[in-house]
Protein backbone atom coordinates (compact mmCIF):
# COMPACT_ATOMS: atom_id res chain seq x y z
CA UNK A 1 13.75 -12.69 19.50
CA UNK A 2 10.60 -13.76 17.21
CA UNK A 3 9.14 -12.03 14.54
CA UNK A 4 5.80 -10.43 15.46
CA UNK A 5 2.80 -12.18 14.15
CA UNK A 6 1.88 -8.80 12.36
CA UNK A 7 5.14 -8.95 10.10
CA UNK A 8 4.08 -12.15 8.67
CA UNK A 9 0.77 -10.68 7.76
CA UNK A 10 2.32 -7.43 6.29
CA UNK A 11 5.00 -10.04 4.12
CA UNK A 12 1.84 -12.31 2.84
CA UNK A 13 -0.03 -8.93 1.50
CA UNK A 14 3.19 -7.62 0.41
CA UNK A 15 4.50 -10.70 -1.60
CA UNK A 16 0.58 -11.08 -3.03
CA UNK A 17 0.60 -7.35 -4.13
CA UNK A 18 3.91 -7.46 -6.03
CA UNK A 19 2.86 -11.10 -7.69
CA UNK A 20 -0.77 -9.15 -8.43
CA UNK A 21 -2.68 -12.28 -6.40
CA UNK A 22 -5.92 -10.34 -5.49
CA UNK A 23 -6.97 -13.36 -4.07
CA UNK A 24 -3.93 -14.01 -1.81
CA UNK A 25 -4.34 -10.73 -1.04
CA UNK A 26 -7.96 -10.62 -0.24
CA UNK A 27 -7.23 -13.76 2.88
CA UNK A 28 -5.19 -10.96 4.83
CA UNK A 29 -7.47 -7.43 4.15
CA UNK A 30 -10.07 -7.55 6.33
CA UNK A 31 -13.73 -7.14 4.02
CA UNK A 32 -14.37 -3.71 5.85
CA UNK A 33 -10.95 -2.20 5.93
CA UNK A 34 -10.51 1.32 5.36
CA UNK A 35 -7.51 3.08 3.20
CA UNK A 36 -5.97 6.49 3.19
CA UNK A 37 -4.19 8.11 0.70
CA UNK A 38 -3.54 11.92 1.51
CA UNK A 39 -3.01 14.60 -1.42
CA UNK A 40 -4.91 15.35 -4.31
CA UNK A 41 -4.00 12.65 -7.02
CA UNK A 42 -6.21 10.57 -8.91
CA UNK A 43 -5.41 8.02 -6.22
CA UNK A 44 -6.57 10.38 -3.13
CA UNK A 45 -8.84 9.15 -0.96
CA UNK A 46 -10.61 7.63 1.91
CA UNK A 47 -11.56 3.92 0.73
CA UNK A 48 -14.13 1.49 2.74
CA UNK A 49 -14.27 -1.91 1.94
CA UNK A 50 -12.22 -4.46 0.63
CA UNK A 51 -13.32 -3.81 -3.13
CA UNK A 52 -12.94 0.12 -3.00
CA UNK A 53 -9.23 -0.74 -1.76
CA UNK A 54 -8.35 -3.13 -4.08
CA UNK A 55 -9.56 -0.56 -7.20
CA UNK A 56 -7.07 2.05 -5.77
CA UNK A 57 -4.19 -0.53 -6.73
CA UNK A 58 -5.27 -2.10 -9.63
CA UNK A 59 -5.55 2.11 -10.66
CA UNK A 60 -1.77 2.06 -9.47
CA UNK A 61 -0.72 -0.69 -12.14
CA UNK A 62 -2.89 1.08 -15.00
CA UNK A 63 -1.79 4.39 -14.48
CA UNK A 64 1.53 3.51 -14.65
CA UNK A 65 1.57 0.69 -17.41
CA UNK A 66 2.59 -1.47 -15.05
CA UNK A 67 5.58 0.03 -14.02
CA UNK A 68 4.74 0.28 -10.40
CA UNK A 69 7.15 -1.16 -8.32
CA UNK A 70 7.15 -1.04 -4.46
CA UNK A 71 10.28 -2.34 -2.61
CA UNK A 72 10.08 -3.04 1.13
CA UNK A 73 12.86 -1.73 3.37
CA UNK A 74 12.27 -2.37 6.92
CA UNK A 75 8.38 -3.79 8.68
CA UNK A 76 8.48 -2.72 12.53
CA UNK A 77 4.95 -4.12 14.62
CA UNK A 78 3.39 -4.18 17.77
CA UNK A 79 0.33 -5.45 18.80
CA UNK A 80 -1.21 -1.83 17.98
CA UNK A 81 0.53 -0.70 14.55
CA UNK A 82 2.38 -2.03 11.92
CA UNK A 83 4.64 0.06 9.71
CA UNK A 84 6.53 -0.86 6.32
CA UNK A 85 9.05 1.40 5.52
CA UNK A 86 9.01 1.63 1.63
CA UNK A 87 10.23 2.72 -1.85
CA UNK A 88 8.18 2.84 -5.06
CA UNK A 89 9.30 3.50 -8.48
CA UNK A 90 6.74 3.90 -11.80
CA UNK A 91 6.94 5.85 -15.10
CA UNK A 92 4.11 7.31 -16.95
CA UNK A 93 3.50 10.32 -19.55
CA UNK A 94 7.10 10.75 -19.37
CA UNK A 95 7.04 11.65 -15.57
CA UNK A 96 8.99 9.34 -13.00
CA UNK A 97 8.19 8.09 -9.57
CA UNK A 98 11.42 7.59 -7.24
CA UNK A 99 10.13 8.13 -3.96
CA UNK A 100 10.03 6.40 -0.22
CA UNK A 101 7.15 6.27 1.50
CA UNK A 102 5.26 4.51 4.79
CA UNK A 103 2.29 2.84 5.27
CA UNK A 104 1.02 2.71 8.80
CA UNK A 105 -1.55 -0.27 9.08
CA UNK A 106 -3.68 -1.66 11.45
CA UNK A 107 -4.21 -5.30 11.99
CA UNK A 108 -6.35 -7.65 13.78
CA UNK A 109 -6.72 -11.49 13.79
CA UNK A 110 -4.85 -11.79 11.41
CA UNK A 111 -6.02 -9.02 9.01
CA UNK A 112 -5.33 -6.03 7.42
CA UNK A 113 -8.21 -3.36 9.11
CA UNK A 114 -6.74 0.38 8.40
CA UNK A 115 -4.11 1.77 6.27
CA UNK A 116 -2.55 5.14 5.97
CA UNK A 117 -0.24 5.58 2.76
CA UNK A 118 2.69 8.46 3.65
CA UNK A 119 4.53 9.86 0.76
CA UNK A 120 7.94 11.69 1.43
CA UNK A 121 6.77 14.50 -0.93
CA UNK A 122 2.79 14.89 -1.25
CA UNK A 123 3.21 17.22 -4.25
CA UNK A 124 5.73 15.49 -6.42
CA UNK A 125 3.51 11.87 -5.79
CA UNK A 126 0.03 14.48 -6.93
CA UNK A 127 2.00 15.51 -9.91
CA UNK A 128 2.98 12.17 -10.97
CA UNK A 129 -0.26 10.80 -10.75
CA UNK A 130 -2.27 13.62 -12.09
């Protein structure tokens, strides 16, 4: 069995976040794409465009000193969806991220369209970031 086109795309954006290649990064985000992130962090919100995404985490590195680190457990995709089953770590103030979390994504020639960040406890991510 073959690896769905829609992996590959997920791994490119993946492998350009971690290396912090906002170019790389901008060849598979589609210039309109829209980002969720539920709660009520500093981080919350509904982003358009590729710019208003990217500032959400480059915010994730400078919050955190740097610390941010998101490690990739499983990527399942179908033609519809896409979903990377996740873990993140960070420090900051003294406070500590351990946490898995999901990020539903839509994609589309190629490129990243939609994205919908899911944290396995909305409170304890607020409170870290806040």
């Amino acid at each position: 069995m073959t690896e769905h086109a829609n992996i590959a795309v997920f791994r490119r954006a993946m492998d350009a976040f971690s290396a912090g290649d906002m170019d790389a990064l901008a060849e598979v985000f589609h210039p309109d794409v829209r980002w969720h992130i539920s709660g009520r962090s500093p981080l919350a919100g509904d982003f358009q465009g590729r710019d208003a995404t990217f500032a959400t985490f480059v915010l994730d590195f400078r919050l955190s000193g740097g610390t941010y680190r998101p490690q990739l457990h499983d990527v399942l995709a179908n033609d519809a969806h896409t979903v990377a089953l996740l873990h993140a770590t960070a420090s900051r103030d003294g406070k500590k991220l351990d946490m898995d979390y999901v990020i539903v994504f839509h994609i589309s020639d190629g490129r990243i369209t939609e994205g919908w960040e899911l944290w396995a406890d909305q409170r304890a991510f607020d409170a870290f970031w806040s």
